[in-house]
N, C-alpha and C. Protein backbone atom coordinates (compact mmCIF):
# COMPACT_ATOMS: atom_id res chain seq x y z
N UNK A 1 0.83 -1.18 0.00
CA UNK A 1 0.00 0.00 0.00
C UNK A 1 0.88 1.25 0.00
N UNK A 2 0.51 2.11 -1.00
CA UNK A 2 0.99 3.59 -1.06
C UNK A 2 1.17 4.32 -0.10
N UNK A 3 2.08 4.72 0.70
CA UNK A 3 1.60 5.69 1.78
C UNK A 3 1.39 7.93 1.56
N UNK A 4 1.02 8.37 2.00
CA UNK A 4 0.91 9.26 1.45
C UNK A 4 1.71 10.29 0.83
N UNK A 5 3.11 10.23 1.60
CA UNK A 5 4.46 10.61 1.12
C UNK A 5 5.07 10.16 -0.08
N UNK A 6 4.22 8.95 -0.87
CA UNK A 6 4.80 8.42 -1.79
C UNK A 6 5.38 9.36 -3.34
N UNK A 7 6.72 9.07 -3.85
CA UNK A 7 7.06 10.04 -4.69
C UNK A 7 5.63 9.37 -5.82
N UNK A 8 5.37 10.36 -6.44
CA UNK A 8 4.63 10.01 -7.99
C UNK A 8 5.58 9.87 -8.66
N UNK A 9 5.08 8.59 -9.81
CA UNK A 9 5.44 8.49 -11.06
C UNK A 9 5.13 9.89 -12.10
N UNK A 10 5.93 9.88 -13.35
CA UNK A 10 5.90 10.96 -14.62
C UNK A 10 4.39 11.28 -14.77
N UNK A 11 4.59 9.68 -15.13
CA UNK A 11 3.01 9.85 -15.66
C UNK A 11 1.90 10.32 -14.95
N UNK A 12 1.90 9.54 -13.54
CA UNK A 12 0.67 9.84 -12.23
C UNK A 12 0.65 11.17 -12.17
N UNK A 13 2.29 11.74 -11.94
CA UNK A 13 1.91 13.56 -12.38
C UNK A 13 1.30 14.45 -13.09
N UNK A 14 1.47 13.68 -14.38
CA UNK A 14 0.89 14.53 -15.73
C UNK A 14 -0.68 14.53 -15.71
N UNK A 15 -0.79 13.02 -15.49
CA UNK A 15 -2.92 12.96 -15.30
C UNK A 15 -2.78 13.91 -14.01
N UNK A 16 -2.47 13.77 -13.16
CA UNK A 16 -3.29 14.91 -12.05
C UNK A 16 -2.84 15.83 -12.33
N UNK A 17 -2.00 16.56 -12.80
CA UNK A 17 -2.05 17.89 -13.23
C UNK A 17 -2.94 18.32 -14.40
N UNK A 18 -2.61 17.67 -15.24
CA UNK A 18 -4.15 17.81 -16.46
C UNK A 18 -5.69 17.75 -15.62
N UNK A 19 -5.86 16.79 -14.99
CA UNK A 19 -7.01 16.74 -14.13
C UNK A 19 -7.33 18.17 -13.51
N UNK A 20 -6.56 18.74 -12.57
CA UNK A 20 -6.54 19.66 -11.94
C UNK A 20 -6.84 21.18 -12.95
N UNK A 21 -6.19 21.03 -13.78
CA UNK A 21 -6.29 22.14 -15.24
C UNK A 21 -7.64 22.18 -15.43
N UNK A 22 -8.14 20.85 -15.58
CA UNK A 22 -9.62 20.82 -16.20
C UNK A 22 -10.74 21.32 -15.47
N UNK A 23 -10.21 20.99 -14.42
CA UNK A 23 -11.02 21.25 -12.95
C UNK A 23 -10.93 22.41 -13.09
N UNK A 24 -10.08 23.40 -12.70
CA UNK A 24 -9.61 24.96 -12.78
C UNK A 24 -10.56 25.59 -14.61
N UNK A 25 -9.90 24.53 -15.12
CA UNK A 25 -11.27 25.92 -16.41
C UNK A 25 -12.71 25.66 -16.58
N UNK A 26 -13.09 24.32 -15.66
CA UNK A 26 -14.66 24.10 -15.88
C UNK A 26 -14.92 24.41 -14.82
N UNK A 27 -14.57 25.34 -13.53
CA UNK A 27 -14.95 26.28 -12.50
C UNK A 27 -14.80 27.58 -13.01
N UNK A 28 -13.81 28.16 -13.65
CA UNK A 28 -14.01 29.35 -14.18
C UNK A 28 -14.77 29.83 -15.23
N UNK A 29 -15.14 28.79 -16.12
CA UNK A 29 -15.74 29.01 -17.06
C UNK A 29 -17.74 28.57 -16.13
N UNK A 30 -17.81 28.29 -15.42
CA UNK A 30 -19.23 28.30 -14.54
C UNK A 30 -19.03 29.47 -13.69
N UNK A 31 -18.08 29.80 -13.33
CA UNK A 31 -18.23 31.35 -12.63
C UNK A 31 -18.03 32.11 -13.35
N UNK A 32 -17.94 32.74 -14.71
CA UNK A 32 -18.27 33.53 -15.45
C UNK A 32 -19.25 33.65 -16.18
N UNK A 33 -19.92 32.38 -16.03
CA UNK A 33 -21.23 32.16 -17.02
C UNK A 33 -22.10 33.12 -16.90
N UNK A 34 -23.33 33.31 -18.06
CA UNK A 34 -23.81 34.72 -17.82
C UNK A 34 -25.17 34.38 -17.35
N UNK A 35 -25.96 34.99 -16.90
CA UNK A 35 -27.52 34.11 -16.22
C UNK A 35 -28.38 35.35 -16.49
N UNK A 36 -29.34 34.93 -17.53
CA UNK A 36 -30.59 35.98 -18.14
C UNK A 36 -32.32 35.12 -17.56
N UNK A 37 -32.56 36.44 -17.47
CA UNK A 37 -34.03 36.59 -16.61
C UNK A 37 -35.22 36.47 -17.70
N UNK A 38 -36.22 35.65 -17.11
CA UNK A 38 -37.01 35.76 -17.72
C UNK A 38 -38.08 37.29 -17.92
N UNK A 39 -38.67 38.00 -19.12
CA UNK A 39 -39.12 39.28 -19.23
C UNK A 39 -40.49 39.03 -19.36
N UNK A 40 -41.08 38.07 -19.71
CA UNK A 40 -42.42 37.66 -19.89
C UNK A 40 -42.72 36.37 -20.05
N UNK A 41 -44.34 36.26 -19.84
CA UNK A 41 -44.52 35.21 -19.70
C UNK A 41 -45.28 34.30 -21.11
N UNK A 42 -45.20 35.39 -21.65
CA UNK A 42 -46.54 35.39 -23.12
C UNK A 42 -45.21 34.10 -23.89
N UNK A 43 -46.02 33.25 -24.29
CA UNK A 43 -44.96 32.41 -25.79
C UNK A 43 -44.27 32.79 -26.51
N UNK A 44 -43.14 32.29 -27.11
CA UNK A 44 -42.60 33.08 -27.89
C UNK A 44 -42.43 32.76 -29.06
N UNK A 45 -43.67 33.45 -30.17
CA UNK A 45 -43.53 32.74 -31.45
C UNK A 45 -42.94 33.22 -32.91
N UNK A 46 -42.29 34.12 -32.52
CA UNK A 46 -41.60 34.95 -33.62
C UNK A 46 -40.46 34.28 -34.90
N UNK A 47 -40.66 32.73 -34.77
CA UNK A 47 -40.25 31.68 -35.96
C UNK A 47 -41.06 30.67 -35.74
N UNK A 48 -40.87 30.05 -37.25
CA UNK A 48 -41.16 28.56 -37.19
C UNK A 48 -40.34 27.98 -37.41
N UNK A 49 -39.86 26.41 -37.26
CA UNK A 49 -39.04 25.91 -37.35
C UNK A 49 -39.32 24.48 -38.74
N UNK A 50 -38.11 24.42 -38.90
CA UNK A 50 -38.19 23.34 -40.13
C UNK A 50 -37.22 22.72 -40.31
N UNK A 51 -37.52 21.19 -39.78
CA UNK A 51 -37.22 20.02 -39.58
C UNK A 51 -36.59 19.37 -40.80
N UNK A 52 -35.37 18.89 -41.24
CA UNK A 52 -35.34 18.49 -42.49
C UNK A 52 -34.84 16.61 -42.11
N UNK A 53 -35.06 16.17 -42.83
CA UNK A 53 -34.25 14.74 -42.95
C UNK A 53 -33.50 14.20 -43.69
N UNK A 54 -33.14 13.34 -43.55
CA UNK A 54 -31.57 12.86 -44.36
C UNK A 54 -31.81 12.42 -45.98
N UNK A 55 -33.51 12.30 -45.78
CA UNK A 55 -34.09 11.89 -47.39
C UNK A 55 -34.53 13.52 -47.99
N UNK A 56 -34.25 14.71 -47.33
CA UNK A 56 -34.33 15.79 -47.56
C UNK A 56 -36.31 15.66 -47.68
N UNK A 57 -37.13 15.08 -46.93
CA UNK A 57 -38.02 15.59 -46.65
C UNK A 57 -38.53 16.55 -44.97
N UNK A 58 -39.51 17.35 -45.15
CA UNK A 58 -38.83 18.18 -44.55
C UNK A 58 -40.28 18.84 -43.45
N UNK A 59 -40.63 19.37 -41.97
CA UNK A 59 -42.36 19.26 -41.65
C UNK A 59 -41.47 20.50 -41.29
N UNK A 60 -43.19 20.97 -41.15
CA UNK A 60 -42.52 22.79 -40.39
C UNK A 60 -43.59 22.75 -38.79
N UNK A 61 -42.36 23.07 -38.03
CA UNK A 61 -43.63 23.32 -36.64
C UNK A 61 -43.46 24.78 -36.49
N UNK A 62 -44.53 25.18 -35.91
CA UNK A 62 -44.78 26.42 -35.55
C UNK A 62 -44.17 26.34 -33.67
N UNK A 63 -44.27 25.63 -33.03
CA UNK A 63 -43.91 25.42 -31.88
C UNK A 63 -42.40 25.25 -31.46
N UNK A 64 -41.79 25.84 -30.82
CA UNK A 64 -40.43 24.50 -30.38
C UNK A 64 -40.41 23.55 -29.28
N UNK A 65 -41.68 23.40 -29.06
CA UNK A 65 -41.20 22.23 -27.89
C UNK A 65 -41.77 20.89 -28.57
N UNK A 66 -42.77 21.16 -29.86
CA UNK A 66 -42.82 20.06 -30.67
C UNK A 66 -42.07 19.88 -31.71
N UNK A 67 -41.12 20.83 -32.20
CA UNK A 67 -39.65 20.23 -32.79
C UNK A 67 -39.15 19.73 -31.96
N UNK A 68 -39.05 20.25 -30.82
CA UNK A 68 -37.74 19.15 -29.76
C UNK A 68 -38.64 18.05 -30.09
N UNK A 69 -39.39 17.54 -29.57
CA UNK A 69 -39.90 16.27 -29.23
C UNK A 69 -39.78 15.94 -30.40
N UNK A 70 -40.04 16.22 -31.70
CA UNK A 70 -40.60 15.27 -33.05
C UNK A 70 -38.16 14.82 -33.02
N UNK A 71 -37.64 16.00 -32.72
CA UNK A 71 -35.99 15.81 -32.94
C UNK A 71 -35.64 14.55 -32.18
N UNK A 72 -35.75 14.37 -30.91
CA UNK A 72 -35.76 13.54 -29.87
C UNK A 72 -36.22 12.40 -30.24
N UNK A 73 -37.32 11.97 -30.83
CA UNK A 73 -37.73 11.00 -31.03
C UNK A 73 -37.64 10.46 -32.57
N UNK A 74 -36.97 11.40 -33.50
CA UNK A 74 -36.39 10.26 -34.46
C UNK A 74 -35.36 9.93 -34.19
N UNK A 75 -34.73 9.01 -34.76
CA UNK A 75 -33.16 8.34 -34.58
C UNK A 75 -32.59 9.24 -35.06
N UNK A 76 -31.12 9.19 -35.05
CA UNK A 76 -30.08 10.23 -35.58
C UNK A 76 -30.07 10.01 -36.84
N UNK A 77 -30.00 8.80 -37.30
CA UNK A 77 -29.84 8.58 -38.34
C UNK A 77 -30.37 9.32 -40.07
N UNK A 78 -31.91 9.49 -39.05
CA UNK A 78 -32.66 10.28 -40.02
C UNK A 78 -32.54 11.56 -40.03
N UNK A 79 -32.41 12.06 -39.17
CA UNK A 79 -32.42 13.97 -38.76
C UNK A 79 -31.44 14.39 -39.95
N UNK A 80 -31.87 15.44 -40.05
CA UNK A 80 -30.04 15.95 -41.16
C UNK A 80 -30.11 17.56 -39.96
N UNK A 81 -31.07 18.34 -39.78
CA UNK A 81 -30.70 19.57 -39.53
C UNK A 81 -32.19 20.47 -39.09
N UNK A 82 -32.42 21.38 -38.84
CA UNK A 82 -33.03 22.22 -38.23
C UNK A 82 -33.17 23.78 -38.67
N UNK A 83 -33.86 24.37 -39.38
CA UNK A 83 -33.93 25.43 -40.43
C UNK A 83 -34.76 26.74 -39.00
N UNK A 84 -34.15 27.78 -38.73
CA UNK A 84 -35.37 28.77 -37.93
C UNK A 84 -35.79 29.48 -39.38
N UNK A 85 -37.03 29.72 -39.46
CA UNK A 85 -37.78 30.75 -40.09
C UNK A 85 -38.54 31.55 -39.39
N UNK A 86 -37.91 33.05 -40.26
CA UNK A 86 -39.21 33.75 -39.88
C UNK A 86 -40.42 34.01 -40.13
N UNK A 87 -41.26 34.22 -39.13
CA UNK A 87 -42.93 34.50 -39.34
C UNK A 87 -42.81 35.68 -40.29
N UNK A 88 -43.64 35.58 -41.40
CA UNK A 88 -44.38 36.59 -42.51
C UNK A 88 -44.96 37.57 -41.68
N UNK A 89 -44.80 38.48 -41.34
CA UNK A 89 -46.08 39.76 -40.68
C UNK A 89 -46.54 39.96 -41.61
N UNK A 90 -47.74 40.63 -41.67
CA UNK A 90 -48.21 41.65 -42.57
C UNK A 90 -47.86 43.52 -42.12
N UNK A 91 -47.43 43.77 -42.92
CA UNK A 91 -46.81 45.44 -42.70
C UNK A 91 -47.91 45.97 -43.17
N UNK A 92 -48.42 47.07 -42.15
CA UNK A 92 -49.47 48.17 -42.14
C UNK A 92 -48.31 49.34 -42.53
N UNK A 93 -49.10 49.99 -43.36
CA UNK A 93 -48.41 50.94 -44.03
C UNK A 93 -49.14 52.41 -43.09
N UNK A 94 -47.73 53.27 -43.07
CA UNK A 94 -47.68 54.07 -42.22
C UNK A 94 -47.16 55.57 -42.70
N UNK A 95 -47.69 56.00 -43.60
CA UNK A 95 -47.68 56.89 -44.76
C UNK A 95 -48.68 57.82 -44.91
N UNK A 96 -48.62 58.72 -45.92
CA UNK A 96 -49.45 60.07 -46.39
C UNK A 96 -50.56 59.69 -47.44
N UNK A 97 -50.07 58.46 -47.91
CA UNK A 97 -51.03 57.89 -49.15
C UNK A 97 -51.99 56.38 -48.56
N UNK A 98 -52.02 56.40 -47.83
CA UNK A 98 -52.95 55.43 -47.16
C UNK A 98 -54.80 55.55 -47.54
């Protein structure tokens, strides 16, 4: 059995120092992280989204929590990618000739 004075090996050094590195930038990088507030409560539907697949057919949801789910529940295999679109408004014209 090792006792605690024991010299380290090269190697045993190098993993715990790399270890320790990793440790040190995935604490700094969580204490710098940035943390945003929610502003409302209304939905937020200002895209639709469009689902494509690997056979390049392709559904559009208006929602994102039913793209996640429809994403989630195909295999990887099929997914190819994820398109945001924006919603069409209609522009009210705001002019002298109205």
């Amino acid at each position: 059995m090792k006792g605690f004075f024991n010299v380290l090996t090269d190697n045993e050094y190098l993993c715990r120092i790399s270890l320790l590195r990793l440790i040190e930038k995935f604490y700094v990088s969580l204490s710098t992280m940035k943390t945003f507030k929610q502003t409302s409560d209304k939905p937020y539907d200002r895209h639709h989204y469009k689902l494509v697949y690997t056979n390049d057919q392709s559904v559009i949801f208006d929602n994102y929590e039913e793209l996640r789910l429809e994403w989630y529940n195909t295999p990887e295999m099929f997914r190819k990618h994820v398109e945001v679109l924006d919603i069409k408004t209609k522009k009210t014209k705001k002019g002298f000739n109205d």
